[in-house]
Protein backbone atom coordinates (compact mmCIF):
# COMPACT_ATOMS: atom_id res chain seq x y z
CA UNK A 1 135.14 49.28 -114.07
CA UNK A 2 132.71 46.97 -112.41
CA UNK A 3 133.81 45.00 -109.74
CA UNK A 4 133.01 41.50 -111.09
CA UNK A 5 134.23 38.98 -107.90
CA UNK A 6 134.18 41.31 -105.03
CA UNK A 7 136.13 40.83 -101.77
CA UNK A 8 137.37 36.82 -101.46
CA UNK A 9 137.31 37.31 -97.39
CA UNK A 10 134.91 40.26 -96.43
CA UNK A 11 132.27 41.78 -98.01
CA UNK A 12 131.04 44.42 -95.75
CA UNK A 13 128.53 47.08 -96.94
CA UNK A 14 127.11 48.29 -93.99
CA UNK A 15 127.59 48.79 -89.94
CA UNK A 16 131.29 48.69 -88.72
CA UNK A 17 132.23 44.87 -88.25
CA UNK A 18 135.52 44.62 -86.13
CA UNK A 19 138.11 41.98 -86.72
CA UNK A 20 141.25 41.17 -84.51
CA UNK A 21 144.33 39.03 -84.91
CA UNK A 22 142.82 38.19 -88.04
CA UNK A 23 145.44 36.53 -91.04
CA UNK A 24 143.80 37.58 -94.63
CA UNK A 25 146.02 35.44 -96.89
CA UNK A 26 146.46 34.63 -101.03
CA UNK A 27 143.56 36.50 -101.64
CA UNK A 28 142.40 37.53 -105.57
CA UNK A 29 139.04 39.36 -107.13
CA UNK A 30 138.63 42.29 -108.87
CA UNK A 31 137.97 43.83 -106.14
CA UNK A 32 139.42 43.77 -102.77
CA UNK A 33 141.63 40.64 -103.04
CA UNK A 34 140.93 40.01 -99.26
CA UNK A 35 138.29 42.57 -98.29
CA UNK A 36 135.63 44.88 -100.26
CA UNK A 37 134.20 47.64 -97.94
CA UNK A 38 131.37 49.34 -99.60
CA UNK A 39 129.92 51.88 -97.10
CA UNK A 40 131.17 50.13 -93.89
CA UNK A 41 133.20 51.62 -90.91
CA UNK A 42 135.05 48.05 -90.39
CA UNK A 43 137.42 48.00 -88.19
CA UNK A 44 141.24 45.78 -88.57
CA UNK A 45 143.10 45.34 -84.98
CA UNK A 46 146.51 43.66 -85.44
CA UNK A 47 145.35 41.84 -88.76
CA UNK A 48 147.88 40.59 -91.24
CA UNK A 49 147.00 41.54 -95.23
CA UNK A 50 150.02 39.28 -97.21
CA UNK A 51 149.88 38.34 -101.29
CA UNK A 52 146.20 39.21 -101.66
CA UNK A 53 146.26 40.51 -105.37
CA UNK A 54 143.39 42.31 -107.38
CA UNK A 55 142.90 44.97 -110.09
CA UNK A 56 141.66 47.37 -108.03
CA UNK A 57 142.77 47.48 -104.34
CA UNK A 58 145.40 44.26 -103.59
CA UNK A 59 144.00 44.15 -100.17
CA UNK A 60 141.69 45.72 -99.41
CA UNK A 61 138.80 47.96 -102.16
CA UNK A 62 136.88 50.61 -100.04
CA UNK A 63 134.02 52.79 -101.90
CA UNK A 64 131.12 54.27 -100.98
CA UNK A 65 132.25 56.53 -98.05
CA UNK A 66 133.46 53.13 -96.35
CA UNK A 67 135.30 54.99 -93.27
CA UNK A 68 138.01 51.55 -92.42
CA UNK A 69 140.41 51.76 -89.96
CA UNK A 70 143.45 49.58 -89.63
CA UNK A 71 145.61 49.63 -86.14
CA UNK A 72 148.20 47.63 -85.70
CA UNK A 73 148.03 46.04 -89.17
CA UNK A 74 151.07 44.71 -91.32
CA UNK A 75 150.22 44.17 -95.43
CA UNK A 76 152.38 42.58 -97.24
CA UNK A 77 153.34 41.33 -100.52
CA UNK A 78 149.74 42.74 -101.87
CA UNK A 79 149.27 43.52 -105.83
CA UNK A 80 147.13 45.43 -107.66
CA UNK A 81 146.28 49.58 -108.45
CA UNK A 82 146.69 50.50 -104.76
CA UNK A 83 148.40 47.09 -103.57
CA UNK A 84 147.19 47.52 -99.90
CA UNK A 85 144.17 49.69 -100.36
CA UNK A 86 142.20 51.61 -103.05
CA UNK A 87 140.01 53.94 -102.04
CA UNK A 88 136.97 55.51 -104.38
CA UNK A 89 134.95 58.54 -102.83
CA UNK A 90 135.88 57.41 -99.12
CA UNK A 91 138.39 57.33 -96.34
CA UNK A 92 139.92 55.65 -93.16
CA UNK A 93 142.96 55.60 -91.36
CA UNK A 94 145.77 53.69 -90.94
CA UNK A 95 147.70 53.49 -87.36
CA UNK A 96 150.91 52.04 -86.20
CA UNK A 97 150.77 49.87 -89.40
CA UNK A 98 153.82 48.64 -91.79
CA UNK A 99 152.97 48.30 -95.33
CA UNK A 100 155.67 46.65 -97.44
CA UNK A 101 156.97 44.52 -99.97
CA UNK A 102 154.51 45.71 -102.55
CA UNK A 103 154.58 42.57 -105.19
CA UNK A 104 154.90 42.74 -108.95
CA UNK A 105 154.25 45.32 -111.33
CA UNK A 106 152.82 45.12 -114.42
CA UNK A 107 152.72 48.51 -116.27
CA UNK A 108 148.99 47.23 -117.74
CA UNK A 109 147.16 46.77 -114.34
CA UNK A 110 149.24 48.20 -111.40
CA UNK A 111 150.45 51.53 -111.47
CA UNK A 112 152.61 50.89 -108.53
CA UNK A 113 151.56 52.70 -105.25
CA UNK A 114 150.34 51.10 -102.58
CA UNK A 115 147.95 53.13 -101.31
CA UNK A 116 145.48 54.79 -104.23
CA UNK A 117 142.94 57.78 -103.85
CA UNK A 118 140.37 58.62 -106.52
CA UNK A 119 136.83 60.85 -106.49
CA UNK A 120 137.54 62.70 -103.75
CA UNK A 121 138.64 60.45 -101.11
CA UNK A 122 140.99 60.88 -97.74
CA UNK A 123 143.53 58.42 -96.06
CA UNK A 124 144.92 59.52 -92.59
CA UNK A 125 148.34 58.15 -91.86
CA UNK A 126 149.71 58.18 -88.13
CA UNK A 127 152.63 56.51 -86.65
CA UNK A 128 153.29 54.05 -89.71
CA UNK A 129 156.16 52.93 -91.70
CA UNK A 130 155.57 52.80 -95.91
CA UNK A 131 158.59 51.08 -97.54
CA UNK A 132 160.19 48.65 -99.12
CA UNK A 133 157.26 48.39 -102.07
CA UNK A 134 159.02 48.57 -105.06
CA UNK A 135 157.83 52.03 -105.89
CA UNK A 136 160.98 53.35 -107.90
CA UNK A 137 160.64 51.06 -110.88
CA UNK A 138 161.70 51.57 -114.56
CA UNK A 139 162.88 55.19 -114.29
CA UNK A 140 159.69 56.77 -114.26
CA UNK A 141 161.07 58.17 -110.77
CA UNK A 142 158.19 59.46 -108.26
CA UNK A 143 155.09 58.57 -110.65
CA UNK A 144 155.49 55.45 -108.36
CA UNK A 145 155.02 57.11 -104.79
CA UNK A 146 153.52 54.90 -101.86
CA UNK A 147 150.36 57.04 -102.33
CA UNK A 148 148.58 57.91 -105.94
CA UNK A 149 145.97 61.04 -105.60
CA UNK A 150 143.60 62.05 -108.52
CA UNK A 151 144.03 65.13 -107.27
CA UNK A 152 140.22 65.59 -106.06
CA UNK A 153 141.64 63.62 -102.59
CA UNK A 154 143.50 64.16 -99.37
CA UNK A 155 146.00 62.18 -97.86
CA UNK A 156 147.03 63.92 -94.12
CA UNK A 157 149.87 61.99 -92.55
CA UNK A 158 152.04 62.48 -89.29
CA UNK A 159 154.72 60.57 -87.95
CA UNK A 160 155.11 57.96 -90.43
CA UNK A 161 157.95 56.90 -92.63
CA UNK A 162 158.17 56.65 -96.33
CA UNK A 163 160.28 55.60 -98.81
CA UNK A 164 159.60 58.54 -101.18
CA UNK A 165 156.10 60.22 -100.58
CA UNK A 166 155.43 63.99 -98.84
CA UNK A 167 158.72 66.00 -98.09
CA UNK A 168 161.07 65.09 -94.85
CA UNK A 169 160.47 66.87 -91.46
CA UNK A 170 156.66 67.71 -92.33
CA UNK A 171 154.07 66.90 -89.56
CA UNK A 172 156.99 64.80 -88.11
CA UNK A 173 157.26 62.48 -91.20
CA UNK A 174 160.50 61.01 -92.38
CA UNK A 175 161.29 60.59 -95.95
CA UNK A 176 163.89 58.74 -97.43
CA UNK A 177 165.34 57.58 -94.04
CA UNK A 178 165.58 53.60 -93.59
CA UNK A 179 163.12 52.71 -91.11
């Protein structure tokens, strides 16, 4: 799918920009409803992500090898095929973040995870809390985890809390256990 309205806040394709305290709010593309990261290392200290919405990646697209890193971030209320971030051949990391309230879900455009991994990308999780997102929906049962893979990516996470993904007590992650 091309991305026809990339990005409504950021559109960073290059470098590694840095933003702090920053608000990215009612957001919507096709793209990124707040930011599109093509190829950039940006950087997100203490930035708030809440009812951005867009086909692919709510929040926040990254592709490209776009390397983002989010510390100290809350998203929520985001829509979209990965509501908070979607990520196509790249990475980043998310630290000491809280992702939650993951808004509607329509079985035609959001296949309800809030973080999605496709051609062989990687998200690093550390010291974050994933819940509350609505994941659980229609009986379909895990096929709406926090995190989708392709199965060509990598997701490594320690000490972080999720609703449903990864298995309780591994790398110090708890699962199932209200935050």
């Amino acid at each position: 799918m091309g991305i026809s309205s990339p990005g409504k806040y950021v559109y960073a394709e290059a470098g590694a920009p840095v933003f702090n305290v920053c608000t990215f709010k009612n957001g919507y593309s096709s793209g990124g409803g707040a930011i599109f990261n093509y190829g950039a290392n940006s950087v997100f200290n203490h930035c708030l992500f809440e009812n951005n919405a867009a086909y692919q990646g709510g929040a926040v697209y990254n592709g490209n090898n776009g390397m983002p890193v989010f510390y100290n971030c809350v998203a929520v209320g985001n829509s979209g095929n990965g509501s908070f971030i979607y990520n196509d051949n790249s990475g980043g990391s998310i630290i000491n973040s809280t992702v939650t309230r993951k808004a509607s879900f329509n079985i035609e455009t959001d296949v309800a995870n809030v973080i999605s991994l496709n051609n062989n990308s990687n998200i690093d999780i550390r010291n974050s809390i994933l819940w509350g997102n609505n994941t659980a929906l229609m009986g379909f049962g895990n096929f709406f985890s926090e995190i989708f893979n392709d199965g060509t990516s990598t997701v490594n996470a320690h000490n972080s809390c999720f609703q449903q993904y990864g298995t309780h007590g591994i790398n110090g992650n708890t699962v199932n256990q209200n935050p």
